[in-house]
Protein backbone atom coordinates (compact mmCIF):
# COMPACT_ATOMS: atom_id res chain seq x y z
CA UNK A 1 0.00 0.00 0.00
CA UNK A 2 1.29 3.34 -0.91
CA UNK A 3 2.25 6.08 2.21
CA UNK A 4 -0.75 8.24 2.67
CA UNK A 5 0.83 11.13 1.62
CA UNK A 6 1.43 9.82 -1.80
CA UNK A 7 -2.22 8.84 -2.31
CA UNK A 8 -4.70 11.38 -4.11
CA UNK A 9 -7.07 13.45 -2.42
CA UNK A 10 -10.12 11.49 -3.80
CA UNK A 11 -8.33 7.96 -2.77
CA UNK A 12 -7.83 9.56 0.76
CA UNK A 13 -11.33 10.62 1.30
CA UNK A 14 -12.52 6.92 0.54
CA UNK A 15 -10.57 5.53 2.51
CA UNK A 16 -11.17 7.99 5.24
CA UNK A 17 -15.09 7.96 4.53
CA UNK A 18 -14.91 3.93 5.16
CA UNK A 19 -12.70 3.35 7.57
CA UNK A 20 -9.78 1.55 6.05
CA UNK A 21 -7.89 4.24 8.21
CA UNK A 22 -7.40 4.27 11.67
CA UNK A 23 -5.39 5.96 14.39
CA UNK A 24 -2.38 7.74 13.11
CA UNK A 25 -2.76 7.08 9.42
CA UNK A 26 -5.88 8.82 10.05
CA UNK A 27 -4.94 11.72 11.68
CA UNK A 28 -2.24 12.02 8.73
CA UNK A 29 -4.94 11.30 5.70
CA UNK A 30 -6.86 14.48 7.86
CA UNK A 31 -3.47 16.96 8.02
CA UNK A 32 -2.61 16.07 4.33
CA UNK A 33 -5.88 16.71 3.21
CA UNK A 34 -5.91 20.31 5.39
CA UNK A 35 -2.82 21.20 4.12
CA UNK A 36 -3.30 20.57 0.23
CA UNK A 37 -6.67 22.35 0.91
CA UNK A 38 -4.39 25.21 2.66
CA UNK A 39 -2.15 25.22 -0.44
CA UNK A 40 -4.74 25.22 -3.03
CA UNK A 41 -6.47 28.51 -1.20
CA UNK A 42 -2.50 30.24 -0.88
CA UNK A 43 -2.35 29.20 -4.98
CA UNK A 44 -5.67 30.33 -6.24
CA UNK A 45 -5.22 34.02 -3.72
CA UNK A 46 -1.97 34.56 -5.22
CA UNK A 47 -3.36 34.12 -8.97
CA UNK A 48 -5.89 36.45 -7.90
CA UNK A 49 -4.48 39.00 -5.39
CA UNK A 50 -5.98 41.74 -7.44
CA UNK A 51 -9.81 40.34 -6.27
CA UNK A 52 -8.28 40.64 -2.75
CA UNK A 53 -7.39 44.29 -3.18
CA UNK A 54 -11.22 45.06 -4.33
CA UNK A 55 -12.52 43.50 -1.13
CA UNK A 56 -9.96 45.13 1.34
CA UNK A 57 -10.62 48.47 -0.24
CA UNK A 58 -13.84 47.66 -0.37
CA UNK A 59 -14.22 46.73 3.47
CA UNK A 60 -12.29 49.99 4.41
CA UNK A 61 -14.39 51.90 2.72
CA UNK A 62 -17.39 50.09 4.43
CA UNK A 63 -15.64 50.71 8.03
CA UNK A 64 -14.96 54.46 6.51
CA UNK A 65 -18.61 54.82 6.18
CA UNK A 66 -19.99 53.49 9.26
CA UNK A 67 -17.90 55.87 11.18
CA UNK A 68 -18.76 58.76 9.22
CA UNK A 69 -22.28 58.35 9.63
CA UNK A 70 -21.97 57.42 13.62
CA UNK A 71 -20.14 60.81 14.11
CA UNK A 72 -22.75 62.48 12.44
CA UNK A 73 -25.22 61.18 14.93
């Protein structure tokens, strides 16, 4: 049988989902599958750090706002 880390995501999930995994392989199969997870949300953010600059500026603005309109109160 392969190491757990060298099995796929969808091979790791079976296993996982019918309990051919138990007690540390298990808790391994769960950190490998948090930390691809992990990497594939650091990937796609870094292809796409201009969406993340919209949102910021457009939270700061929202923040701006709210505490324009509770000094004017």
């Amino acid at each position: 049988m392969p190491k757990v880390h060298e099995l796929s995501d969808e091979e790791l999930r079976k296993k996982l989902a019918r309990g051919e995994l138990s007690g540390k392989k298990a808790l391994t199969a769960h950190a490998v599958l948090r930390r691809r997870r992990r990497e594939r949300i650091q990937e796609w953010l870094t292809r796409h750090s201009w969406l993340a600059a919209i949102l910021a500026a457009i939270g700061l603005a929202g923040i701006f706002a709210v505490s324009q309109r509770d000094a004017s109160e």
